[in-house]
Protein backbone atom coordinates (compact mmCIF):
# COMPACT_ATOMS: atom_id res chain seq x y z
CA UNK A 1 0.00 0.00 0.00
CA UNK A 2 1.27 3.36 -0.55
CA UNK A 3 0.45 6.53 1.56
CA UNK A 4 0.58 9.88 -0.41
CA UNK A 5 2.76 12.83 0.92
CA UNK A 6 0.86 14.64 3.98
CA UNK A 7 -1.16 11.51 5.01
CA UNK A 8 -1.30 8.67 7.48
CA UNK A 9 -3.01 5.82 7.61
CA UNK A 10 -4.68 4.04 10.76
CA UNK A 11 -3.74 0.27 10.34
CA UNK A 12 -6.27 -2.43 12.27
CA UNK A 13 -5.42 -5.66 12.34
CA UNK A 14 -8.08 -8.61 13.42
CA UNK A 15 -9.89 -5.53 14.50
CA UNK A 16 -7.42 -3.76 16.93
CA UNK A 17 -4.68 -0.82 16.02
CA UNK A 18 -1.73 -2.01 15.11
CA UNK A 19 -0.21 0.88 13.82
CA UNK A 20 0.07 4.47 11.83
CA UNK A 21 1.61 4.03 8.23
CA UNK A 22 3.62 7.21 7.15
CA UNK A 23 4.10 8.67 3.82
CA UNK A 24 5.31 5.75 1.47
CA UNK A 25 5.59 2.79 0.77
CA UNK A 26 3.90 0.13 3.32
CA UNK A 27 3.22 -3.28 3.54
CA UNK A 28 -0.21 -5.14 5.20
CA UNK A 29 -0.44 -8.66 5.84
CA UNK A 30 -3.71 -10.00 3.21
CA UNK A 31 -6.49 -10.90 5.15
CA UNK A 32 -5.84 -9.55 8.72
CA UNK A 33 -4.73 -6.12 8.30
CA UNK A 34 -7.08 -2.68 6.57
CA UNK A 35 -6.78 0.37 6.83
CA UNK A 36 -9.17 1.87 9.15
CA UNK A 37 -9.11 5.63 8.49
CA UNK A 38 -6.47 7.91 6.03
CA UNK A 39 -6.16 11.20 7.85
CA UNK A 40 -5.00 14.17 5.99
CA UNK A 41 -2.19 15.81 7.99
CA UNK A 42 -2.76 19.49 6.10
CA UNK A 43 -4.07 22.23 7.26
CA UNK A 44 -7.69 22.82 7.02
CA UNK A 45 -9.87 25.52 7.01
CA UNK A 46 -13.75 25.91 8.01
CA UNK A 47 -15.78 28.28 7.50
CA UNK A 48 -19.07 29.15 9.31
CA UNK A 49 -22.02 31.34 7.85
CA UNK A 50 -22.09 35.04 9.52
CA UNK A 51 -23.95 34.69 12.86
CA UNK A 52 -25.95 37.77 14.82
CA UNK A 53 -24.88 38.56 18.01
CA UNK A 54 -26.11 41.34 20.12
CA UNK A 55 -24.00 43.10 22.12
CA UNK A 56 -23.81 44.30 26.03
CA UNK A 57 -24.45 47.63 24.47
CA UNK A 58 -27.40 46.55 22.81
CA UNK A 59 -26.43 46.56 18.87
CA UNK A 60 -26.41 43.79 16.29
CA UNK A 61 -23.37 42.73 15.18
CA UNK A 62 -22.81 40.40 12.14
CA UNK A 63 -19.25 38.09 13.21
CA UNK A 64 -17.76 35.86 10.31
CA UNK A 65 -15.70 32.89 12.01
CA UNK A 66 -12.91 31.04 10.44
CA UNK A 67 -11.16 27.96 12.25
CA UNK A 68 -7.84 26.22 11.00
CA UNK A 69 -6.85 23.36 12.42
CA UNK A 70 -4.36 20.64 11.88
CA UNK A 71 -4.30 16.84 13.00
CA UNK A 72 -0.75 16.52 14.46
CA UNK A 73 -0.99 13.12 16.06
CA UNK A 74 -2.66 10.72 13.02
CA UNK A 75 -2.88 7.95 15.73
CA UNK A 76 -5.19 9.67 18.13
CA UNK A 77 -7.02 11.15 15.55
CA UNK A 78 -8.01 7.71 13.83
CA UNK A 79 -8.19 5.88 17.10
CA UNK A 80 -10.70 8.23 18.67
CA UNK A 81 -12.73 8.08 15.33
CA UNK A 82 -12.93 4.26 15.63
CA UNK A 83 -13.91 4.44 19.53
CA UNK A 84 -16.39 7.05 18.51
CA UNK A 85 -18.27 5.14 15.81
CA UNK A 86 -18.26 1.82 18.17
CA UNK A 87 -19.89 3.81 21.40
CA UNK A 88 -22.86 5.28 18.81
CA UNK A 89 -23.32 2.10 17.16
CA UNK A 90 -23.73 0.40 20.59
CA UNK A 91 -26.18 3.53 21.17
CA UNK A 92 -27.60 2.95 18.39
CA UNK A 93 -28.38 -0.78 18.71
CA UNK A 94 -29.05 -0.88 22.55
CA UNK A 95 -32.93 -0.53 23.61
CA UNK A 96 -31.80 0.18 27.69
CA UNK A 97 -29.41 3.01 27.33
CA UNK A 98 -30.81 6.38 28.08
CA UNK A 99 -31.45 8.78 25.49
CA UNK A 100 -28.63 11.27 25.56
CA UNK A 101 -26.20 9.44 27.55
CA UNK A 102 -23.31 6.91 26.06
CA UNK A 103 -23.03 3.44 26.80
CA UNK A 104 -20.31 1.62 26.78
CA UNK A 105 -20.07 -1.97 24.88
């Protein structure tokens, strides 16, 4: 398998992590290893629609927001995605847990 410049890949194997792949050239053992997630190491940009706020001296004021951000550790970033998806699917598929709160498989 080979990672393009300014990626990682999360690596599972039977399931688990087993590691981050770097830029490159890297090899996965048929059957028991996938790659779980490719996380783009650039920087990104969002961009959120004008919001109205009013302020303490009562006017309206319009505030465009802008967030860059960067994923700096690739293994946390994939991990937390996997744990993530897991804890809503159990959320998902379990009748007993309370609305709102997480469960834990």
């Amino acid at each position: 398998m080979v990672v393009p410049q300014a990626q990682a890949a999360v690596i599972e194997r039977l399931g688990r992590y087993r590691n981050t792949a770097a830029p490159g050239m890297n090899f996965l053992a048929p059957f028991f290893d996938r790659v779980r997630a490719r996380i783009d190491l650039r920087e990104q940009v969002v961009s959120f629609p004008p919001q109205p706020v009013i302020t303490q001296d009562n006017l309206t004021v319009s505030i465009d927001t802008v967030v860059y951000f960067q994923v700096t550790n690739p293994q946390a970033a994939g991990v937390r995605d996997l744990q993530l998806h897991r804890r809503c699917r159990a959320a998902h598929h379990d009748d007993t847990a309370e609305p709102g709160r997480w469960h834990e498989p």
